[in-house]
Structures are given as C-alpha cells and as structure tokens.
N, C-alpha and C. Protein backbone atom coordinates (compact mmCIF):
# COMPACT_ATOMS: atom_id res chain seq x y z
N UNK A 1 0.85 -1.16 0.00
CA UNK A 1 0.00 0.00 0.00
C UNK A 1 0.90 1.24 0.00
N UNK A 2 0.88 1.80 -0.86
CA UNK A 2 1.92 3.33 -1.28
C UNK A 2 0.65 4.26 -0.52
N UNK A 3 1.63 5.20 0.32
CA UNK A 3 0.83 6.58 0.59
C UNK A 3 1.35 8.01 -0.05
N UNK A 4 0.95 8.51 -0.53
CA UNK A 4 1.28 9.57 -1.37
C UNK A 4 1.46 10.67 -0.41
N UNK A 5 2.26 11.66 -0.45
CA UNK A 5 2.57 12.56 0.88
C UNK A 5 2.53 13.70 -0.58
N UNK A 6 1.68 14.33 -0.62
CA UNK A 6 1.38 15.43 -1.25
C UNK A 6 1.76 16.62 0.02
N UNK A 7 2.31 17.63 -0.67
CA UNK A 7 2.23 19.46 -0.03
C UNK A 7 1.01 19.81 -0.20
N UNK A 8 0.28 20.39 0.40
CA UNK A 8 -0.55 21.15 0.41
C UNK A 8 -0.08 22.80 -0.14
N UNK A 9 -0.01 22.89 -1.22
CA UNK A 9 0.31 24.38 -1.60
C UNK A 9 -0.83 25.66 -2.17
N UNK A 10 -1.68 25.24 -1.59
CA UNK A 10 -2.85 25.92 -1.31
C UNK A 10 -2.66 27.46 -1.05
N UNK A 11 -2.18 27.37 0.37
CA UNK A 11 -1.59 28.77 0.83
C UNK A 11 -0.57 29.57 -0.04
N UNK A 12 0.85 28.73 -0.76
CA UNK A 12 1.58 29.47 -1.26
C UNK A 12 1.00 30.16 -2.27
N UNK A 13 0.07 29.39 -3.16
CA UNK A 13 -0.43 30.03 -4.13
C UNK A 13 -1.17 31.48 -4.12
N UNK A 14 -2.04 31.29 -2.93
CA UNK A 14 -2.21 32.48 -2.40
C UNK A 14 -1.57 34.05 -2.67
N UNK A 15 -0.40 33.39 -1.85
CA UNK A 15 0.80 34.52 -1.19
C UNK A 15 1.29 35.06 -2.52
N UNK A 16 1.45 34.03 -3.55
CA UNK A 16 1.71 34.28 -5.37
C UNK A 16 0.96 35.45 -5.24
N UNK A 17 -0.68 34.98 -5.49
CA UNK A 17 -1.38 35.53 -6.56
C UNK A 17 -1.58 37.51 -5.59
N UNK A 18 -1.32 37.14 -4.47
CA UNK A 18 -1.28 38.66 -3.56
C UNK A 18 -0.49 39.50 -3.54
N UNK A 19 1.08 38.40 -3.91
CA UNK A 19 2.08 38.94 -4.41
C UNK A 19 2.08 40.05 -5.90
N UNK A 20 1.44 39.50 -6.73
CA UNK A 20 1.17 39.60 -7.99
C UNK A 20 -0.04 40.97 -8.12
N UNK A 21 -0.54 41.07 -7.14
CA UNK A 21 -1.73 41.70 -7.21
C UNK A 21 -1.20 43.17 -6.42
N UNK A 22 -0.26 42.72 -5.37
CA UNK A 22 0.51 44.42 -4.55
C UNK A 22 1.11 44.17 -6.14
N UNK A 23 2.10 43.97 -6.60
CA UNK A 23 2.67 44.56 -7.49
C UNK A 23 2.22 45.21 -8.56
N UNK A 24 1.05 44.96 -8.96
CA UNK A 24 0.20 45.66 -10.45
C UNK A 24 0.01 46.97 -9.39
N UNK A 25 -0.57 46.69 -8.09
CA UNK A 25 -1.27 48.05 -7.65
C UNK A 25 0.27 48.90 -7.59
N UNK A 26 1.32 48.81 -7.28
CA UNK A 26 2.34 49.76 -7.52
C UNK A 26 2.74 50.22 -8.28
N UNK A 27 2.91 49.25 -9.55
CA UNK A 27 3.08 50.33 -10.82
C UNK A 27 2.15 51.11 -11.04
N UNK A 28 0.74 50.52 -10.85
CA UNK A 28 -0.31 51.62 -11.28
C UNK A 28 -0.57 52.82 -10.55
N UNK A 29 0.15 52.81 -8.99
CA UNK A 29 0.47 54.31 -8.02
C UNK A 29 1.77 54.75 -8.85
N UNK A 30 2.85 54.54 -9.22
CA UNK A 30 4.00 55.13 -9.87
C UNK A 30 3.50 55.62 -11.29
N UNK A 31 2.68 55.06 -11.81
CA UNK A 31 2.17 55.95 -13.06
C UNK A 31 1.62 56.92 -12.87
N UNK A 32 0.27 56.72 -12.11
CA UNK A 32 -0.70 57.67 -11.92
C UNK A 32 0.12 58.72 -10.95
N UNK A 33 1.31 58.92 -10.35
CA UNK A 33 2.08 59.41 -10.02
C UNK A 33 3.07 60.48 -10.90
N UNK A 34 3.50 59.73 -11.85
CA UNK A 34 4.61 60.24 -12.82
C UNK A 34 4.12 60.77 -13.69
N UNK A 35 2.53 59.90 -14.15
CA UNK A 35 1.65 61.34 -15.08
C UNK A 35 0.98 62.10 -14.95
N UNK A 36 0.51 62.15 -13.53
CA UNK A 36 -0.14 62.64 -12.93
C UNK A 36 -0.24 64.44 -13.56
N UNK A 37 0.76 64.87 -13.21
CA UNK A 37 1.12 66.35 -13.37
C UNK A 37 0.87 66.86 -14.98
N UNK A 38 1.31 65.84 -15.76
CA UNK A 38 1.58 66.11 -17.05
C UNK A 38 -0.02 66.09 -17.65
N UNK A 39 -0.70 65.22 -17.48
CA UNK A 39 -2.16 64.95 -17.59
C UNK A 39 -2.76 66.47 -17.23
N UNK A 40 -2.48 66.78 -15.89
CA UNK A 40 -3.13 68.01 -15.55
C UNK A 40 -2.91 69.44 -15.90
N UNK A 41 -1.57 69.38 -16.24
CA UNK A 41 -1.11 70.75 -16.96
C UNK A 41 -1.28 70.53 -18.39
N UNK A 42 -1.77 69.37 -19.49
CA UNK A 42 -1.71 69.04 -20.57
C UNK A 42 -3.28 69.37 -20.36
N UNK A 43 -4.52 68.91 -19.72
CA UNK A 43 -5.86 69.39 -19.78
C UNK A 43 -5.75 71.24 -19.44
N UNK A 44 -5.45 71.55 -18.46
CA UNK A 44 -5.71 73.06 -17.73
C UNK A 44 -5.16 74.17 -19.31
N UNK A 45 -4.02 73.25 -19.97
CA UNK A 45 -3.71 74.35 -21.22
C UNK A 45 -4.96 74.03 -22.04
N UNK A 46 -5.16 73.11 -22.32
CA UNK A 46 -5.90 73.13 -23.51
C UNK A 46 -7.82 73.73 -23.21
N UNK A 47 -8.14 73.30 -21.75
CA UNK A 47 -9.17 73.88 -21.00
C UNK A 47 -9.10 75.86 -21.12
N UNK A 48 -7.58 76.48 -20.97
CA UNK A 48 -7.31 77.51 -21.15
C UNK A 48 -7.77 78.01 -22.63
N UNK A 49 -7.20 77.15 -23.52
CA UNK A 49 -7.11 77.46 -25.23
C UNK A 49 -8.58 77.77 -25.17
N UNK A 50 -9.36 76.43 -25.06
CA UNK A 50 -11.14 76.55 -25.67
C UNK A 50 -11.57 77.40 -24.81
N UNK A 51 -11.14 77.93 -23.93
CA UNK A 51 -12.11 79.11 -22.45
C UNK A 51 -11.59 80.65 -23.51
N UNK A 52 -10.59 80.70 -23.73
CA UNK A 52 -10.34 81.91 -24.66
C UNK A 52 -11.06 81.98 -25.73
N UNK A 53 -11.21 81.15 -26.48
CA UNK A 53 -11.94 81.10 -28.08
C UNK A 53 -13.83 80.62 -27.89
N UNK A 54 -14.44 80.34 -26.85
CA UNK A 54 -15.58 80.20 -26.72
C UNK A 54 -16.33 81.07 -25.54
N UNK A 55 -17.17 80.92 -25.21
CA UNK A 55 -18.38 81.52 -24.37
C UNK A 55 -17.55 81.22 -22.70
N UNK A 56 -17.35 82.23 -22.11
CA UNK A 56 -16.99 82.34 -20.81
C UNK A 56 -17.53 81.13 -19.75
N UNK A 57 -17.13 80.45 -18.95
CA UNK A 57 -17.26 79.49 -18.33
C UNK A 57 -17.52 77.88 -18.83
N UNK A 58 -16.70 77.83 -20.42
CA UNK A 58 -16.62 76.62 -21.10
C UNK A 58 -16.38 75.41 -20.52
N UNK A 59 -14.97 75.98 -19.64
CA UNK A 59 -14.53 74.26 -18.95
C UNK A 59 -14.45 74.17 -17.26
C-alpha cells in the first residue's frame, strides 16, 4: 500500500497571486504618479485654449 505525501500548496499560491496583485497596484500608483502632473497641466492648457476662443465658463 503506497501513501502519497502530497504538499498542500494551497496557501503558497495564495501569497503568489497577492504577491502579484501588490505589485500591479504599484506600478499603477508610480504611473498615476509620474503622469499625474503632465495629464493636468496638458488638460488646464488646452481647458485655457477653448475658455479663450468660446463663451466664458466653457470648462
């Protein structure tokens, strides 16, 4: 009679997929970070451009 002694790797997989999951959420804080500024001074000019050339309180 053979007994099979399996790991239970249940848990590690876990710790993977949580692993995997902090890491997406950090790049996606270092982006929304690094473009953050550029996004907002790239809208506020162009919000500026159409507020000059249209009807007062455009954007």
């Amino acid at each position: 009679m053979e007994i099979s002694h399996r790991k239970d790797e249940r848990g590690a997989s876990a710790v993977e997929y949580g692993l995997l999951v902090f890491a997406i959420a950090a790049v996606i804080a270092l982006v929304v970070f690094a473009l953050g500024n550029v996004v907002s001074e790239t809208y506020s000019d162009s919000c500026s451009t159409l507020a000059s050339k249209a009807s007062p309180g455009a954007c």
